[in-house]
C-alpha atoms as a PDB file:
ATOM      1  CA  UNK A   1     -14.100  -3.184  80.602  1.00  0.00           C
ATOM      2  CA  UNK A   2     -14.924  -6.435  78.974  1.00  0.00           C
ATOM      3  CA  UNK A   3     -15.650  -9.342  80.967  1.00  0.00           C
ATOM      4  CA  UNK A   4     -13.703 -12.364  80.468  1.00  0.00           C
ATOM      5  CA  UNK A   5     -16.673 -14.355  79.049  1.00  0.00           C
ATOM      6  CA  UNK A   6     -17.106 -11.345  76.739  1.00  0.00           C
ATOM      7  CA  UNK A   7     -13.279 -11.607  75.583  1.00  0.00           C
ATOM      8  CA  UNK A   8     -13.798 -15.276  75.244  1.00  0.00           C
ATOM      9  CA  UNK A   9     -16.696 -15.238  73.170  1.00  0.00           C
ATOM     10  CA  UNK A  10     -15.112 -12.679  70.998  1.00  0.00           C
ATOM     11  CA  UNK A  11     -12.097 -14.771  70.389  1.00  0.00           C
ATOM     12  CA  UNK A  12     -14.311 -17.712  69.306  1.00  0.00           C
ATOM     13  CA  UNK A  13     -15.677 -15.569  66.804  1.00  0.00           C
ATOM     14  CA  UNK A  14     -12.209 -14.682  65.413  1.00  0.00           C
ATOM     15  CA  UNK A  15     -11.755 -18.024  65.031  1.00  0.00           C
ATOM     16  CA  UNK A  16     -14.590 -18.955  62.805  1.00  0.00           C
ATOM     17  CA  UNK A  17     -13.690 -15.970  60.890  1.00  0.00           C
ATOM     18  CA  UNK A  18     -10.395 -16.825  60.504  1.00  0.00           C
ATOM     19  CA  UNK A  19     -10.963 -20.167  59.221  1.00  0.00           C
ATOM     20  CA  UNK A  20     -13.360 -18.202  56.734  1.00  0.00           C
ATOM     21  CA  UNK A  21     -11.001 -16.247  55.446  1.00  0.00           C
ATOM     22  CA  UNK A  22      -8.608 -18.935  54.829  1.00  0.00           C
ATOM     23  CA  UNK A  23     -10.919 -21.016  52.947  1.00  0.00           C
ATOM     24  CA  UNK A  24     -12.120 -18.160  50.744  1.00  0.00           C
ATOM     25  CA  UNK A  25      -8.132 -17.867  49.973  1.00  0.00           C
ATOM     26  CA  UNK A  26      -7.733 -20.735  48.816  1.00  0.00           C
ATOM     27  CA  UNK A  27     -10.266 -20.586  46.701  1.00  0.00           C
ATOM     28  CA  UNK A  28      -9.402 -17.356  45.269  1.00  0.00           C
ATOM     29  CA  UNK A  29      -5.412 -19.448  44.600  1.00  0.00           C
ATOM     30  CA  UNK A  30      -7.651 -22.294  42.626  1.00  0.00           C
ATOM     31  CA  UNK A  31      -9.118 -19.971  40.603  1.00  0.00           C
ATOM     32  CA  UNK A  32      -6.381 -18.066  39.655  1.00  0.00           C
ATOM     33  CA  UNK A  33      -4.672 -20.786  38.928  1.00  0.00           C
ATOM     34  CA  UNK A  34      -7.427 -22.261  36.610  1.00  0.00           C
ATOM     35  CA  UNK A  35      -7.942 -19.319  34.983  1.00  0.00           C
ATOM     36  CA  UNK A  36      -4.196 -18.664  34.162  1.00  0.00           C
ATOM     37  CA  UNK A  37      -4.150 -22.057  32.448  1.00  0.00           C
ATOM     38  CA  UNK A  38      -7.160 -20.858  30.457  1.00  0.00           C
ATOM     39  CA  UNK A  39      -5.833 -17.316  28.897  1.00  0.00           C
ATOM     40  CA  UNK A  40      -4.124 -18.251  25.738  1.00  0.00           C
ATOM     41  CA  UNK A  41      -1.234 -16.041  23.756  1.00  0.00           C
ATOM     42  CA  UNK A  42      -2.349 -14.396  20.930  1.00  0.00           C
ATOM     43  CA  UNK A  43       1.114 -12.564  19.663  1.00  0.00           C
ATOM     44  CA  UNK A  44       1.318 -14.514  16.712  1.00  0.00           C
ATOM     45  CA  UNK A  45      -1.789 -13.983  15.789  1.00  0.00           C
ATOM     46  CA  UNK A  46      -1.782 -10.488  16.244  1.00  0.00           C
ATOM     47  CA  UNK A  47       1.460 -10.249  14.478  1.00  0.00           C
ATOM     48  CA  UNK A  48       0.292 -11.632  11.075  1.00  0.00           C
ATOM     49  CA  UNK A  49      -2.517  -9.224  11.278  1.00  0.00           C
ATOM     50  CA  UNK A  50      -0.108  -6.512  11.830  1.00  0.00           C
ATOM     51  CA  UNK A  51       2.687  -7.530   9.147  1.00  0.00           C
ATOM     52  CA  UNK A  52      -0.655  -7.345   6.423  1.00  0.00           C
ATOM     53  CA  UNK A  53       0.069  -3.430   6.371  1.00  0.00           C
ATOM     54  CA  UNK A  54       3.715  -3.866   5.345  1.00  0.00           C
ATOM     55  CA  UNK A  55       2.244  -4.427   1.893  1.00  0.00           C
ATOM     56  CA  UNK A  56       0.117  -1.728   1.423  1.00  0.00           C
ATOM     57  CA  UNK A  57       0.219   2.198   2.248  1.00  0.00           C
ATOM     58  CA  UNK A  58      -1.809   2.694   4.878  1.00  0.00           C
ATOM     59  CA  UNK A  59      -1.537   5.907   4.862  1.00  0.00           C
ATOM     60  CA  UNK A  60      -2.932   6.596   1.338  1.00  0.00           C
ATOM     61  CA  UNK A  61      -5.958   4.789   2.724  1.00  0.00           C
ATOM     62  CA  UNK A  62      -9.207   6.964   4.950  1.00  0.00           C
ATOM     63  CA  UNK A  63     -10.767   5.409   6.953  1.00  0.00           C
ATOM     64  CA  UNK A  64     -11.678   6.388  10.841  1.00  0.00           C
ATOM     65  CA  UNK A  65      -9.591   3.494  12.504  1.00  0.00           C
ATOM     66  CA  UNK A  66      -6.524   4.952  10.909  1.00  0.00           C
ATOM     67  CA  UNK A  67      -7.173   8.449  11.109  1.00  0.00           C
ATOM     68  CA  UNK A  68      -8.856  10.122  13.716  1.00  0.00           C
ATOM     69  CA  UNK A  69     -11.656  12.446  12.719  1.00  0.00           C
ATOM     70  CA  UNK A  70     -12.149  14.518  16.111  1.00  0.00           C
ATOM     71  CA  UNK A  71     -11.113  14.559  19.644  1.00  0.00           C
ATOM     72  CA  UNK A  72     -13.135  12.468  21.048  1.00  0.00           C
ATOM     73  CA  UNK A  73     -13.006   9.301  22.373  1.00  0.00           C
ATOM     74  CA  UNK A  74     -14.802   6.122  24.087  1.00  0.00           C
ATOM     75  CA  UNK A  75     -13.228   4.932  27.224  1.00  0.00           C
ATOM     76  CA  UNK A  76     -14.331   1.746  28.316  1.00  0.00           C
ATOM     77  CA  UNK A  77     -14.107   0.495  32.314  1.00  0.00           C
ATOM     78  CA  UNK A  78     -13.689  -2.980  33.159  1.00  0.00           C
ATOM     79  CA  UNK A  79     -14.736  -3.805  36.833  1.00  0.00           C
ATOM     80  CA  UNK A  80     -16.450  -6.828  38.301  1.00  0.00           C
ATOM     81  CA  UNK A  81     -19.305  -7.869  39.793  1.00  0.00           C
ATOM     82  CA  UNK A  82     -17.921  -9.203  43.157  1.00  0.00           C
ATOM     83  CA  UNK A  83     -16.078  -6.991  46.150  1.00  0.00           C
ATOM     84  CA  UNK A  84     -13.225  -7.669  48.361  1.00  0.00           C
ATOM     85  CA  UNK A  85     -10.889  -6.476  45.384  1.00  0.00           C
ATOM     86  CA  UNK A  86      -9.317  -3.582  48.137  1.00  0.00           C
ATOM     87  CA  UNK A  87     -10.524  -0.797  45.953  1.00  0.00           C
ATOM     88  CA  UNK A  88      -9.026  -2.285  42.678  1.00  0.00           C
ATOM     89  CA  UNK A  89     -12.618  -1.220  41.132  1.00  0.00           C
ATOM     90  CA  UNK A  90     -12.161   2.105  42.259  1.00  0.00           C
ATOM     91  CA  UNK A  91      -8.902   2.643  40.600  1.00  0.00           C
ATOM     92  CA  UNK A  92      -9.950   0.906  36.992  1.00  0.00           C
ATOM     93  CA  UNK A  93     -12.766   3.623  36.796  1.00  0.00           C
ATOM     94  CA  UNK A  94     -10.843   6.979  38.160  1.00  0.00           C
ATOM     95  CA  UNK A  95      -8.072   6.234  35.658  1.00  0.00           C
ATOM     96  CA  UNK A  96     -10.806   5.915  32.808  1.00  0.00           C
ATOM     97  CA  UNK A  97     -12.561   9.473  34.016  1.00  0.00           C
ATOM     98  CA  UNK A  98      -8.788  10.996  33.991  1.00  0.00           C
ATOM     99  CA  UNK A  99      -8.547   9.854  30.837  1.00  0.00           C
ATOM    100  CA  UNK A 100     -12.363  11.635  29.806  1.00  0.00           C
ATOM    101  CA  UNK A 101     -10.814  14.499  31.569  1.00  0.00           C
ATOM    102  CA  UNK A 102      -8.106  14.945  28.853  1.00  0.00           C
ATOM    103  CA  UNK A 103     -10.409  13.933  26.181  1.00  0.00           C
ATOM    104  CA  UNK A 104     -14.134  13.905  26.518  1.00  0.00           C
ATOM    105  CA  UNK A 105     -16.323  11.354  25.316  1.00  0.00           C
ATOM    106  CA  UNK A 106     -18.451   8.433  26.100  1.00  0.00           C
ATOM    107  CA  UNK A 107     -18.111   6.046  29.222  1.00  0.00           C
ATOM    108  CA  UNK A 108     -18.901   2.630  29.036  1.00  0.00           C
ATOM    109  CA  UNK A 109     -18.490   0.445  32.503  1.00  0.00           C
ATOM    110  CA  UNK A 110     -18.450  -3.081  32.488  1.00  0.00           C
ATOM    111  CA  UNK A 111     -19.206  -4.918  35.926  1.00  0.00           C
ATOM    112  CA  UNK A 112     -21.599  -4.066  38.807  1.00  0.00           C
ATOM    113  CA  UNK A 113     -19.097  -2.334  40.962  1.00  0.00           C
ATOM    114  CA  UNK A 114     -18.125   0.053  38.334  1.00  0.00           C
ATOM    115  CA  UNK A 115     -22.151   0.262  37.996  1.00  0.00           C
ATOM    116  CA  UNK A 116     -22.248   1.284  41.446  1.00  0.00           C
ATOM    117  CA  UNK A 117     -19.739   3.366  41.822  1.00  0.00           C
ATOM    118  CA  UNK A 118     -20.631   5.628  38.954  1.00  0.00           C
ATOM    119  CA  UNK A 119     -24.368   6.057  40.067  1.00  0.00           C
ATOM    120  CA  UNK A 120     -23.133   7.898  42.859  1.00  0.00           C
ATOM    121  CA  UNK A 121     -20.817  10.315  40.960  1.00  0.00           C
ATOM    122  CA  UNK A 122     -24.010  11.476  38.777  1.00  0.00           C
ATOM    123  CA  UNK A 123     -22.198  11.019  35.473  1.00  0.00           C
ATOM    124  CA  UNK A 124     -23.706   9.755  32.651  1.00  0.00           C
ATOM    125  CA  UNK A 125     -22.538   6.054  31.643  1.00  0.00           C
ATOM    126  CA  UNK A 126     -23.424   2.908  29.234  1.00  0.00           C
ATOM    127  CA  UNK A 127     -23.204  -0.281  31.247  1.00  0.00           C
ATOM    128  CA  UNK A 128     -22.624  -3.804  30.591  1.00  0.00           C
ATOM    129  CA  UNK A 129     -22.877  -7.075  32.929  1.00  0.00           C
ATOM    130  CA  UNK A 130     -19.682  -8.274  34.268  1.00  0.00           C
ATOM    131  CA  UNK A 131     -17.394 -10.662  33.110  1.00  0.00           C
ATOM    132  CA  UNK A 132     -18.182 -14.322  32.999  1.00  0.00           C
ATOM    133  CA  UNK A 133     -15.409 -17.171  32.481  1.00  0.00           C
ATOM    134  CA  UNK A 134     -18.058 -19.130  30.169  1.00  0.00           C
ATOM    135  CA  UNK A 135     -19.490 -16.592  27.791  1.00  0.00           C
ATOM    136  CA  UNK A 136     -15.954 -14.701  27.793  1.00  0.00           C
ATOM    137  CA  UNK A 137     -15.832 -15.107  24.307  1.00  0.00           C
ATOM    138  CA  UNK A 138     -19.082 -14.109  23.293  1.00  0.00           C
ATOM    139  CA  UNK A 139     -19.350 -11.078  26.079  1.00  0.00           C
ATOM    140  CA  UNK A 140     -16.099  -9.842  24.156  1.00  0.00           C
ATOM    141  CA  UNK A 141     -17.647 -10.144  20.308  1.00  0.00           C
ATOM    142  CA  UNK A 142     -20.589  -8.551  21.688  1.00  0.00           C
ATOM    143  CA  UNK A 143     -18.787  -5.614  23.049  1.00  0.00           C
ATOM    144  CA  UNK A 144     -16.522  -5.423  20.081  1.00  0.00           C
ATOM    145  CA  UNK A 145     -19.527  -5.029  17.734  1.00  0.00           C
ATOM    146  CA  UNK A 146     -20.972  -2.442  20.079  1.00  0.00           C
ATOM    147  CA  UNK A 147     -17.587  -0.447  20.140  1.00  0.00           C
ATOM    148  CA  UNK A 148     -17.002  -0.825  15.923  1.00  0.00           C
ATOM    149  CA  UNK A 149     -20.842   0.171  15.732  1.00  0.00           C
ATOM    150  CA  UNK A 150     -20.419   3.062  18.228  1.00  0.00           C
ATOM    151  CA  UNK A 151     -17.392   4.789  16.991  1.00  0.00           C
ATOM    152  CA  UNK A 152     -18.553   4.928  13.579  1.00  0.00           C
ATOM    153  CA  UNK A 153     -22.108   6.150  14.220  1.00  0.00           C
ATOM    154  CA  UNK A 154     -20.763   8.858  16.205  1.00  0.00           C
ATOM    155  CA  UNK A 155     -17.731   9.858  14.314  1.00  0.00           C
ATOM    156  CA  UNK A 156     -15.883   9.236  17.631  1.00  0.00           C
ATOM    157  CA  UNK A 157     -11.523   9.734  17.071  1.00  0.00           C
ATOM    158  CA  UNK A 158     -10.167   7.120  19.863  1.00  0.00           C
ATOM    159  CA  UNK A 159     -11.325   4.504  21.459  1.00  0.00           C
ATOM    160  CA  UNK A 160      -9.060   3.160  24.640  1.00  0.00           C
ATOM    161  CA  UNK A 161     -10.071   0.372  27.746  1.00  0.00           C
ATOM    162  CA  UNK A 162      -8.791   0.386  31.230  1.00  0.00           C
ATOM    163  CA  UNK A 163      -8.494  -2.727  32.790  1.00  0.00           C
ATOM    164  CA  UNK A 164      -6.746  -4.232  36.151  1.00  0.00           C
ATOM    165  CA  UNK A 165      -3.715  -6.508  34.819  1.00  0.00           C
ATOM    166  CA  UNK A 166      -1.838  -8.979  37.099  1.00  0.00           C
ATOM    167  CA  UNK A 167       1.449  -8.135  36.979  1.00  0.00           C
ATOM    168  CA  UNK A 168       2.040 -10.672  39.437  1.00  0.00           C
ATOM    169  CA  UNK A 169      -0.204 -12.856  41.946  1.00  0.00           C
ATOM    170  CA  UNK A 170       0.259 -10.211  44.466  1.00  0.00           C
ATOM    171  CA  UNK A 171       0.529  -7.141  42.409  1.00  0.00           C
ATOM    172  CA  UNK A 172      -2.257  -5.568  40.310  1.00  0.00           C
ATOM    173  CA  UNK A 173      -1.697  -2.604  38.117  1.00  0.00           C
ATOM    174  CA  UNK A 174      -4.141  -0.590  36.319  1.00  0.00           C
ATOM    175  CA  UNK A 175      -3.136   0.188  32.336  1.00  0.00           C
ATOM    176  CA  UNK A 176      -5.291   1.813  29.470  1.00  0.00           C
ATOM    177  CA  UNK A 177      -4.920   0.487  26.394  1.00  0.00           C
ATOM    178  CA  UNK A 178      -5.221   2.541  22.989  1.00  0.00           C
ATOM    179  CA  UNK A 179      -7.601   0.530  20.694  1.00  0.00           C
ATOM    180  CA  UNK A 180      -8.197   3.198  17.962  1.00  0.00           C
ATOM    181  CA  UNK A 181      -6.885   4.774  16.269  1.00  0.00           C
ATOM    182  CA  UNK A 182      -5.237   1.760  14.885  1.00  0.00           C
ATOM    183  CA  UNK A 183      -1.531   2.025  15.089  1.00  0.00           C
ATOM    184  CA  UNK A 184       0.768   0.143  12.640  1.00  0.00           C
ATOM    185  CA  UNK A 185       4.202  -0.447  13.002  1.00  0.00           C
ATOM    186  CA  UNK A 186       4.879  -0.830   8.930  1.00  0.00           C
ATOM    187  CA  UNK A 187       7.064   1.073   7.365  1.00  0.00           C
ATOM    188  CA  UNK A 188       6.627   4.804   5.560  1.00  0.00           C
ATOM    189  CA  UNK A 189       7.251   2.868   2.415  1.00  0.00           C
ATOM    190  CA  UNK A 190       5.011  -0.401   1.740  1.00  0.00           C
ATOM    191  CA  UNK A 191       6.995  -3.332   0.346  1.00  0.00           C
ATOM    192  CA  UNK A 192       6.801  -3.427  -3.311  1.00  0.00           C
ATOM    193  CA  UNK A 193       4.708  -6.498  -4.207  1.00  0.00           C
ATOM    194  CA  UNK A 194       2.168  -7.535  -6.624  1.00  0.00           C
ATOM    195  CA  UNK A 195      -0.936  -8.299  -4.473  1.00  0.00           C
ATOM    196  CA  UNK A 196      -4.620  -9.469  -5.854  1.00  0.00           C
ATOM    197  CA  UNK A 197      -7.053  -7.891  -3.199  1.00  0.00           C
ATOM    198  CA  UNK A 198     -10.595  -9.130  -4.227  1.00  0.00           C
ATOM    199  CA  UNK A 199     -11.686  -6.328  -1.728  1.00  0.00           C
ATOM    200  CA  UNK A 200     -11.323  -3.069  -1.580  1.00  0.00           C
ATOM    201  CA  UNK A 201      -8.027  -2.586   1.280  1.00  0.00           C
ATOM    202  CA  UNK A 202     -10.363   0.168   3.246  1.00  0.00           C
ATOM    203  CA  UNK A 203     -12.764  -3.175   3.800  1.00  0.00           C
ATOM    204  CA  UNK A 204     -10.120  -5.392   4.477  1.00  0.00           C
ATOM    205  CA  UNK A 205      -8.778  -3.053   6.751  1.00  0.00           C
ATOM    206  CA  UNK A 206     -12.089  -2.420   8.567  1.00  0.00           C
ATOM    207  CA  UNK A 207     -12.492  -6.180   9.271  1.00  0.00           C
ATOM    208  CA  UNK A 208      -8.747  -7.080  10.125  1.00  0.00           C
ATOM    209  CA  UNK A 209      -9.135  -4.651  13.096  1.00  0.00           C
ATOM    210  CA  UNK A 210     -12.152  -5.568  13.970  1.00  0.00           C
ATOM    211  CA  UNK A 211     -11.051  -9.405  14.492  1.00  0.00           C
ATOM    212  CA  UNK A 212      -8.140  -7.698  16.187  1.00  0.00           C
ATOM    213  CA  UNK A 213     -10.289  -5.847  18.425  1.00  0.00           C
ATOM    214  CA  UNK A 214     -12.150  -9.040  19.276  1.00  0.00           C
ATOM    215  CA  UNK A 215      -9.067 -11.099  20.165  1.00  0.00           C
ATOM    216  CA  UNK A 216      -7.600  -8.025  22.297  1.00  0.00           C
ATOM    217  CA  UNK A 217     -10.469  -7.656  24.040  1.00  0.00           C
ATOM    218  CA  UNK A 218     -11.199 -11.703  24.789  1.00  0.00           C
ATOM    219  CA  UNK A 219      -7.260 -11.428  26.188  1.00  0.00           C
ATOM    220  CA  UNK A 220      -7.987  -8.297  28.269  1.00  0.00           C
ATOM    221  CA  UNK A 221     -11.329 -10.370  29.915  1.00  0.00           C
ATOM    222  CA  UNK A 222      -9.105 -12.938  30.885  1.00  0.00           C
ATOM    223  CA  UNK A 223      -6.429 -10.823  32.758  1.00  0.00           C
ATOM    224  CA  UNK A 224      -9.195  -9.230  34.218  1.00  0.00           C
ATOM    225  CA  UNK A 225     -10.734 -11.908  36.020  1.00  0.00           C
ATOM    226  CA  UNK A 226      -6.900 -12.810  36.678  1.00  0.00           C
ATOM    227  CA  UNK A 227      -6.236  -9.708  38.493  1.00  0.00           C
ATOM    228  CA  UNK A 228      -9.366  -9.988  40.277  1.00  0.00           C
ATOM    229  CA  UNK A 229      -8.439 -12.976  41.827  1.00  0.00           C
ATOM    230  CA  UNK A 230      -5.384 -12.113  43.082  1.00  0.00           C
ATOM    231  CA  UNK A 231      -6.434  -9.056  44.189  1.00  0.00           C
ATOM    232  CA  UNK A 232      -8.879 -10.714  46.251  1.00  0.00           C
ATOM    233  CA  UNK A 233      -6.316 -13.216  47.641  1.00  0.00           C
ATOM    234  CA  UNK A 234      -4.137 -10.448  48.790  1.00  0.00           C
ATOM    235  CA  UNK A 235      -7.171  -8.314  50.230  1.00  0.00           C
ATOM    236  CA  UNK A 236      -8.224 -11.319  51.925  1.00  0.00           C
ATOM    237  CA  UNK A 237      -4.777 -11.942  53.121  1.00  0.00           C
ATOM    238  CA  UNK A 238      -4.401  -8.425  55.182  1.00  0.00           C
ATOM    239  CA  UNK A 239      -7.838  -9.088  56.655  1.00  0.00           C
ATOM    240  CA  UNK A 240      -6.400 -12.306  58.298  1.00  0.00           C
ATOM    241  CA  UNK A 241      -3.405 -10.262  59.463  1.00  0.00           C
ATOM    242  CA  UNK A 242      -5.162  -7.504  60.508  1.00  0.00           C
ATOM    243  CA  UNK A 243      -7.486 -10.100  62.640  1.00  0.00           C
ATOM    244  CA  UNK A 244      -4.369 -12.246  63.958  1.00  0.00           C
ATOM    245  CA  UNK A 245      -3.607  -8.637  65.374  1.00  0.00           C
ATOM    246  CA  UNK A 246      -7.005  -8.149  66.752  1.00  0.00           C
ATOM    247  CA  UNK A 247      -7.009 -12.021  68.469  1.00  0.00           C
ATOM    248  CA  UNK A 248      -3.223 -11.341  69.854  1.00  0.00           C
ATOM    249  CA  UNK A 249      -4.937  -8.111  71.655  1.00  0.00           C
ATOM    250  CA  UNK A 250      -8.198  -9.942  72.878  1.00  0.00           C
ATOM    251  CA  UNK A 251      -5.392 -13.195  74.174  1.00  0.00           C
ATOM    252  CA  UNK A 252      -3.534 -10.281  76.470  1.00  0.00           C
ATOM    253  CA  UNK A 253      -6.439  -8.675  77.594  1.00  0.00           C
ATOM    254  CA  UNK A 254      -8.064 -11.983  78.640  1.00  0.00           C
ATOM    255  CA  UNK A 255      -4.984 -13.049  80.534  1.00  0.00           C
ATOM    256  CA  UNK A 256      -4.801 -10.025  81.999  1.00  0.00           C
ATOM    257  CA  UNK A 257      -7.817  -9.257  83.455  1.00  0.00           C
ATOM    258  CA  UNK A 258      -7.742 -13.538  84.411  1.00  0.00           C
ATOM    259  CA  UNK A 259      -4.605 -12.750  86.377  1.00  0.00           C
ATOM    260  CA  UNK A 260      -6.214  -9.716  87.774  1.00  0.00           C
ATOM    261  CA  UNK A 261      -9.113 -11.888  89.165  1.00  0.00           C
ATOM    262  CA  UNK A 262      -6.971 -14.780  90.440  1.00  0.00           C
ATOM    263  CA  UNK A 263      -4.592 -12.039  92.877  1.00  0.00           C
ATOM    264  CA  UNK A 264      -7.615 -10.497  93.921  1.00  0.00           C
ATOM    265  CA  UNK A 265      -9.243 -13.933  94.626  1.00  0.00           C
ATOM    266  CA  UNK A 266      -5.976 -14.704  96.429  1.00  0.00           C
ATOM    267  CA  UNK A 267      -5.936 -11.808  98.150  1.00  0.00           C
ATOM    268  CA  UNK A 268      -9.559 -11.675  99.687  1.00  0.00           C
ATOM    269  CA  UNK A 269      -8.875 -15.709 100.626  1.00  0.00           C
ATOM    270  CA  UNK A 270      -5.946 -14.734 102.784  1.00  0.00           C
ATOM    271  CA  UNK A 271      -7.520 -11.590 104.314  1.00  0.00           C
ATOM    272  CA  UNK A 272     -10.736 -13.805 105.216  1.00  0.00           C
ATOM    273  CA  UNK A 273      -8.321 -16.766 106.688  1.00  0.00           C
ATOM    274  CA  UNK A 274      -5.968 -13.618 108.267  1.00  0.00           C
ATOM    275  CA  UNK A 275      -9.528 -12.412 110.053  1.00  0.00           C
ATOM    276  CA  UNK A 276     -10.719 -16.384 110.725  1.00  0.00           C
ATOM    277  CA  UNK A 277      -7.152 -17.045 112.660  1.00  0.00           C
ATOM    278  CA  UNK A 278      -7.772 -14.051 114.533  1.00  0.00           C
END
């Protein structure tokens, strides 16, 4: 049994920790915060991108971000670089190796804990450094020409990214999004219009989905980091529940065993003045 100095000193420690843990939770909040002011909406831009293929007949046109020429794909990871994400990491890269498990391909893991993770599983990865808020933009170019440059080397038929998204500040989900093949939504027959392309439309298509990819990839970065601070706020949150519980357990064993001490302190001073008086 633990002595009450023991108990005491334990306690003490919970404290410290606790006010740890709330600090670190409030940071985690700031960020968030800062960061959700920083991720911008893209739709419109993405939409004018998209409405350029109600003009033309895509399907007329080969090229391997329209049309798929095998089964294979490149799944790309995101992770960070930091813990205390309550497995978060864990989930982002099993979801990308079901996905390889469908259809096989290449693996490409972006963040340390991904890096870590996979090391021990023995399967054979490309890795990148993790996400940081001020190269963002140029971490995401530089991945999008590594992608572009990747699938067409290899002849590669999809290309897809799993990422945590914040679905809320306390919920994180997990999603894969298809990058390639490109998927329009115009329709079977092109509007009939008299357009001057100085380019050929298999270029222009090539770099419209490339500064597509770049965009969508810049926007998935920044939910990323999102989710990760949330997710951190929330693990951090059940570790300062989990030690309330711990300090409400150490509080009733330290009065306990302090009441225990006083009755037998009581009880030994009235035997010794019971033996005294007689």
């Amino acid at each position: 049994m633990k002595t009450l100095a023991v108990i005491k000193k334990d306690m003490e420690f919970n404290k410290g920790l606790y006010s740890l843990i709330e600090v670190l939770k409030n940071i985690a909040v700031s960020q968030y915060r800062a960061m959700e002011r920083k991720i911008g909406s893209y739709e419109k831009f993405l939409l004018l991108i998209n409405n350029f293929f109600e003009f033309i007949d895509a399907q007329k046109i080969k090229h391997p971000f329209l049309q798929p020429k095998n089964k294979l794909q490149i799944m790309v990871a995101i992770t960070s670089d930091s813990g205390l994400l309550g497995g978060l990491n864990i989930q982002v890269v099993n979801a990308a190796l079901r996905e390889l498990e469908k259809i096989p391909g290449k693996l490409i893991i972006i963040g340390e804990r991904g890096k870590i993770y996979m090391r021990e599983s023995n399967i054979p990865f490309v890795s990148f450094g993790g996400i940081k808020d001020e190269d963002r933009y140029d971490q995401a170019i530089q991945l999008r020409d590594y992608l572009v440059n990747s699938f067409l080397s290899s002849g590669m038929g999809y290309l897809k990214i799993a990422y945590p998204h914040p679905v809320s500040f306390t919920i994180q989900r997990v999603e894969i999004v298809s990058f390639l093949p490109y998927l329009t939504n115009s329709p079977e027959q092109p509007i009939a219009v008299d357009i001057i392309m100085e380019s050929a439309p298999r270029d222009i298509i090539e770099y419209l989905v490339c500064l597509w990819m770049g965009e969508k990839i810049y926007e998935i970065f920044g939910l990323s980091r999102l989710a990760e601070f949330a997710a951190r706020f929330v693990h951090l949150e059940e570790s300062s529940q989990k030690l309330k519980e711990i300090d409400r357990k150490l509080q009733m064993q330290y009065f306990r065993i302090r009441h225990e001490l006083i009755d037998r302190n009581m009880r030994e001073l009235f035997s010794a003045r019971l033996l005294y008086a007689g």
